[in-house]
C-alpha atoms as a PDB file:
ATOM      1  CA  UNK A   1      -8.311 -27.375   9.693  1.00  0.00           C
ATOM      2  CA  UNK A   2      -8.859 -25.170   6.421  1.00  0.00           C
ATOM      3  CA  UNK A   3     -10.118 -22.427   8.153  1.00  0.00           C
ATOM      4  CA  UNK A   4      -7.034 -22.591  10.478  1.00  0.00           C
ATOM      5  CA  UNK A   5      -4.278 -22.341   7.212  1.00  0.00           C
ATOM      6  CA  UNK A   6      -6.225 -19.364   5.707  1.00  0.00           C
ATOM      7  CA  UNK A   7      -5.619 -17.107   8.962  1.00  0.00           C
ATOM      8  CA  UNK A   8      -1.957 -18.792   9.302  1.00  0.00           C
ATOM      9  CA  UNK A   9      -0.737 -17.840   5.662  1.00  0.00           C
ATOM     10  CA  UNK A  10       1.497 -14.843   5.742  1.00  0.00           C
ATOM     11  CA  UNK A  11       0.921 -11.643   4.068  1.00  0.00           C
ATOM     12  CA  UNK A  12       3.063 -11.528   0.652  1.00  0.00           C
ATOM     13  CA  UNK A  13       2.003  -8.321  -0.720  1.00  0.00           C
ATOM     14  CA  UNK A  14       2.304  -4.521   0.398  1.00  0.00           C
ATOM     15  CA  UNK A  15       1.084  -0.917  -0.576  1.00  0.00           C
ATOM     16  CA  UNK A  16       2.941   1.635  -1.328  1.00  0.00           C
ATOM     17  CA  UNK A  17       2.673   5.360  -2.158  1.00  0.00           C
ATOM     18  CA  UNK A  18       3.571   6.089  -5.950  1.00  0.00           C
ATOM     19  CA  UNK A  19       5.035   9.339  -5.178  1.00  0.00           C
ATOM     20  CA  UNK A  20       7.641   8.384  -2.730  1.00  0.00           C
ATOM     21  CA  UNK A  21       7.589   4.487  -2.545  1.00  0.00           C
ATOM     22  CA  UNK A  22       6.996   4.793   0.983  1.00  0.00           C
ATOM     23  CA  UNK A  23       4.557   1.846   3.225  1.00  0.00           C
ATOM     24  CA  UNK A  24       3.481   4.327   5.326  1.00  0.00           C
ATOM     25  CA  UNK A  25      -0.266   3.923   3.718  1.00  0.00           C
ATOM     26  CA  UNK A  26      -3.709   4.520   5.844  1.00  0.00           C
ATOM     27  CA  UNK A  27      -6.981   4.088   4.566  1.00  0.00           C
ATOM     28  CA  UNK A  28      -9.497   7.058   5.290  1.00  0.00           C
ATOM     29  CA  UNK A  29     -13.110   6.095   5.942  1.00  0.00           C
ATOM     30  CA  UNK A  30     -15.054   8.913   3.881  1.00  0.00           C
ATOM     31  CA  UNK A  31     -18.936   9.152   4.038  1.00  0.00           C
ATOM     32  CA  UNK A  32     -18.580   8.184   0.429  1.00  0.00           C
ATOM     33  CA  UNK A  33     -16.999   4.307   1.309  1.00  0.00           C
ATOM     34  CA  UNK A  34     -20.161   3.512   2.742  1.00  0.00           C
ATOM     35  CA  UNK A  35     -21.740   3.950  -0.623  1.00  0.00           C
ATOM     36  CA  UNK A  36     -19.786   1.815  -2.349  1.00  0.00           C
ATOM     37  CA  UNK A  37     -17.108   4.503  -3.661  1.00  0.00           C
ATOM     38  CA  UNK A  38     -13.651   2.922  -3.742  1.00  0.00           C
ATOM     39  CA  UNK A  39     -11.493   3.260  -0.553  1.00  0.00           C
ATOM     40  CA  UNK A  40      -8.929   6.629  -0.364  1.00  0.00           C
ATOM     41  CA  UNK A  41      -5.485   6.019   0.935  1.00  0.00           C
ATOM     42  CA  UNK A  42      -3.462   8.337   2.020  1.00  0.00           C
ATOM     43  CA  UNK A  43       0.610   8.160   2.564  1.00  0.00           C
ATOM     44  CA  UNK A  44       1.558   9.402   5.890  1.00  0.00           C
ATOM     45  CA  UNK A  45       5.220  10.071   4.713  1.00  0.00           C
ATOM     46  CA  UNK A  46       4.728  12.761   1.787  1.00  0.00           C
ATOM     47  CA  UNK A  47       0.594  13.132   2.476  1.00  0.00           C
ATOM     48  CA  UNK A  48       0.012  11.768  -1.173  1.00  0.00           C
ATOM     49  CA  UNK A  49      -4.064  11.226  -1.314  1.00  0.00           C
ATOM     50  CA  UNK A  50      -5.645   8.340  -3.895  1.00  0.00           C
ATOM     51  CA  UNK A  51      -8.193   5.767  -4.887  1.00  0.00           C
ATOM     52  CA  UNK A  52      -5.265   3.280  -6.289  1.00  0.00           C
ATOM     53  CA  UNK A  53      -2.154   2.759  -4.859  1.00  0.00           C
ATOM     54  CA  UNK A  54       0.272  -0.143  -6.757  1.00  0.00           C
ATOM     55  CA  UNK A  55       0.856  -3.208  -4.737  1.00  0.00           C
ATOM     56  CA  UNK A  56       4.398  -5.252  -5.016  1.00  0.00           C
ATOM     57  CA  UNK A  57       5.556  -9.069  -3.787  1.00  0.00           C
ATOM     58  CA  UNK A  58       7.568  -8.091   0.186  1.00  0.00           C
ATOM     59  CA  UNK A  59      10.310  -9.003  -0.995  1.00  0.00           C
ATOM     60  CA  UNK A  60      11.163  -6.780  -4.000  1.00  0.00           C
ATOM     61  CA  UNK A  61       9.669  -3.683  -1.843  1.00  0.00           C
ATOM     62  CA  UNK A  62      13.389  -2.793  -1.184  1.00  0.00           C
ATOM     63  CA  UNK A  63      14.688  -3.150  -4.990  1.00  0.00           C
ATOM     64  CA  UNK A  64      11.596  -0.702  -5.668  1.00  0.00           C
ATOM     65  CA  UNK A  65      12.977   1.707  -2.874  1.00  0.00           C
ATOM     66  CA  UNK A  66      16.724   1.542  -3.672  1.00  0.00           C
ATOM     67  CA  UNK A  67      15.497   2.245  -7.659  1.00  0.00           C
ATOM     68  CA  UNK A  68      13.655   5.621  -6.706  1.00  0.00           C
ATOM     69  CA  UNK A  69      15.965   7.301  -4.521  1.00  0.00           C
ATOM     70  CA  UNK A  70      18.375   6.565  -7.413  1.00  0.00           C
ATOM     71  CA  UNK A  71      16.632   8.335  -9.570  1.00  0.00           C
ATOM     72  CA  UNK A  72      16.073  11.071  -7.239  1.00  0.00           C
ATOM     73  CA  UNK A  73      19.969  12.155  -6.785  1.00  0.00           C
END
């Protein structure tokens, strides 16, 4: 019954890029992740490349979004 609430909780939390705020995130597989080097993600929307990208709570993703395109007008 444990087992079956660990797979049944929802995700709460979400990557983003820190250059456009954007969830459009991939992780790359490099020859160098097998070797224990940290994963590279890579934001499909403005092709931002990195070993950490922030992570926020769902729910205040869109406060974060509606704050940077703000600023960017």
């Amino acid at each position: 019954m444990e087992l079956l609430n660990i797979f049944s909780k929802k995700k709460t939390k979400i990557i983003f890029c820190p250059k456009c705020k954007s969830t459009d995130i991939k992780k790359e597989i490099t020859i160098f992740t097998a070797f224990g080097a940290p994963s590279l993600w890579k934001c499909n929307n403005c092709d931002f490349k990195g070993h950490l990208f922030p992570e926020a709570k769902i729910n205040r993703m869109k406060e974060i979004q509606k704050k940077f395109s703000k600023k960017e007008k």
